[in-house]
Protein backbone atom coordinates (compact mmCIF):
# COMPACT_ATOMS: atom_id res chain seq x y z
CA UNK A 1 -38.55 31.92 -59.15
CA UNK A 2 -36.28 29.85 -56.78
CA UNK A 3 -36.79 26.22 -56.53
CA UNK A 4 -35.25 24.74 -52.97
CA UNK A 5 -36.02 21.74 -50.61
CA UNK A 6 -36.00 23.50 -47.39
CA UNK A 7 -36.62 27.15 -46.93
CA UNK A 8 -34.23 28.71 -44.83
CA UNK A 9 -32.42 31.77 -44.29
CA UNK A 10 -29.70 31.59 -46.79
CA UNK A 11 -32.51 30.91 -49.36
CA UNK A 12 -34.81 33.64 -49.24
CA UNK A 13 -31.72 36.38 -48.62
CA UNK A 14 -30.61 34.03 -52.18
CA UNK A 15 -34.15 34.88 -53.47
CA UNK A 16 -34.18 38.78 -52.08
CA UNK A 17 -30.86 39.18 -54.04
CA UNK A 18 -32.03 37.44 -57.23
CA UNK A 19 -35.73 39.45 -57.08
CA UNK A 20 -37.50 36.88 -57.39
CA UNK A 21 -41.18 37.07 -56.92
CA UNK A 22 -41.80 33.26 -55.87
CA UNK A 23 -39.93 30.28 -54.28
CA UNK A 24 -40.69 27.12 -54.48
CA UNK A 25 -39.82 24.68 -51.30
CA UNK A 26 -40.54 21.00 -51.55
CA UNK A 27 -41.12 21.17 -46.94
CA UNK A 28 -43.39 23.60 -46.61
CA UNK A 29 -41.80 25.95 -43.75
CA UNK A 30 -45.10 26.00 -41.53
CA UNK A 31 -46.03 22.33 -39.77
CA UNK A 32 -47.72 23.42 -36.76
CA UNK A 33 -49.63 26.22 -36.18
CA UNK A 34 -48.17 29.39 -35.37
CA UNK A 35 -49.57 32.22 -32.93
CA UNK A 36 -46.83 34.88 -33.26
CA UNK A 37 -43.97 35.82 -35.77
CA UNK A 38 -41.10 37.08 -34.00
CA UNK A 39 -37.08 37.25 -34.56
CA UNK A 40 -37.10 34.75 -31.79
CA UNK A 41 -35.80 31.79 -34.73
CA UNK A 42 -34.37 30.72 -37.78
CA UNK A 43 -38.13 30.03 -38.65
CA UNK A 44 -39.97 33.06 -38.01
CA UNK A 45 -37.36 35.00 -39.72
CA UNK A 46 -37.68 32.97 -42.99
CA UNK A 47 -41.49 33.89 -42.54
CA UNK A 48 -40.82 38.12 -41.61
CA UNK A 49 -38.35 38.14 -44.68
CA UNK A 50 -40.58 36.37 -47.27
CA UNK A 51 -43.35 38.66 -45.91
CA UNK A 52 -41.84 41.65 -45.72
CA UNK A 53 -40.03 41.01 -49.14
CA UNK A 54 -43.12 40.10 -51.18
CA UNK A 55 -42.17 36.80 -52.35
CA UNK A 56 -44.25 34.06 -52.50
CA UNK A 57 -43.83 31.09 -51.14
CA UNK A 58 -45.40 27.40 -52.65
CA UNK A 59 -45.10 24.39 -50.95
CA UNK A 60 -45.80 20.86 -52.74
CA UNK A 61 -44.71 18.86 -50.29
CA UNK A 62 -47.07 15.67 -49.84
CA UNK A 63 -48.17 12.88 -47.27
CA UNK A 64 -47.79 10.05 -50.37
CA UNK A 65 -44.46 8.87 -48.04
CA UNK A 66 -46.98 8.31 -45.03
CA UNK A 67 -49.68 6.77 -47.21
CA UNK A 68 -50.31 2.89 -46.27
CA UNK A 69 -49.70 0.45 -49.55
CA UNK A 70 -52.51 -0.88 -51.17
């Protein structure tokens, strides 16, 4: 398992190298909805090479930050 704060490029290929099975991102890498997955950016191509490679991908990342004070 890999344990990052962004998932980008250099971290899965880290991941690929290192087998792991899982990585764990603090921002998850989707925000908006997505209708295609092309080599078209940096993006997509995190998403092809987690795919393609098998490795899962967890995302804690919460809206606590946004959350009004009490």
């Amino acid at each position: 398992m890999l344990l990052t704060i962004d998932l980008t490029e250099a971290v899965v290929e880290e991941a690929v190298k290192l087998k792991c099975s899982a990585i764990v991102a603090y921002h998850p890498p989707i925000f908006k909805p997505v209708r295609r997955i092309t080599t078209a950016t940096g993006r997509e191509r995190v998403l092809l090479r987690v795919m393609s490679a098998g490795i899962a991908v967890y995302s804690p990342h919460t809206a606590i930050d946004s959350a009004r004070a009490a």
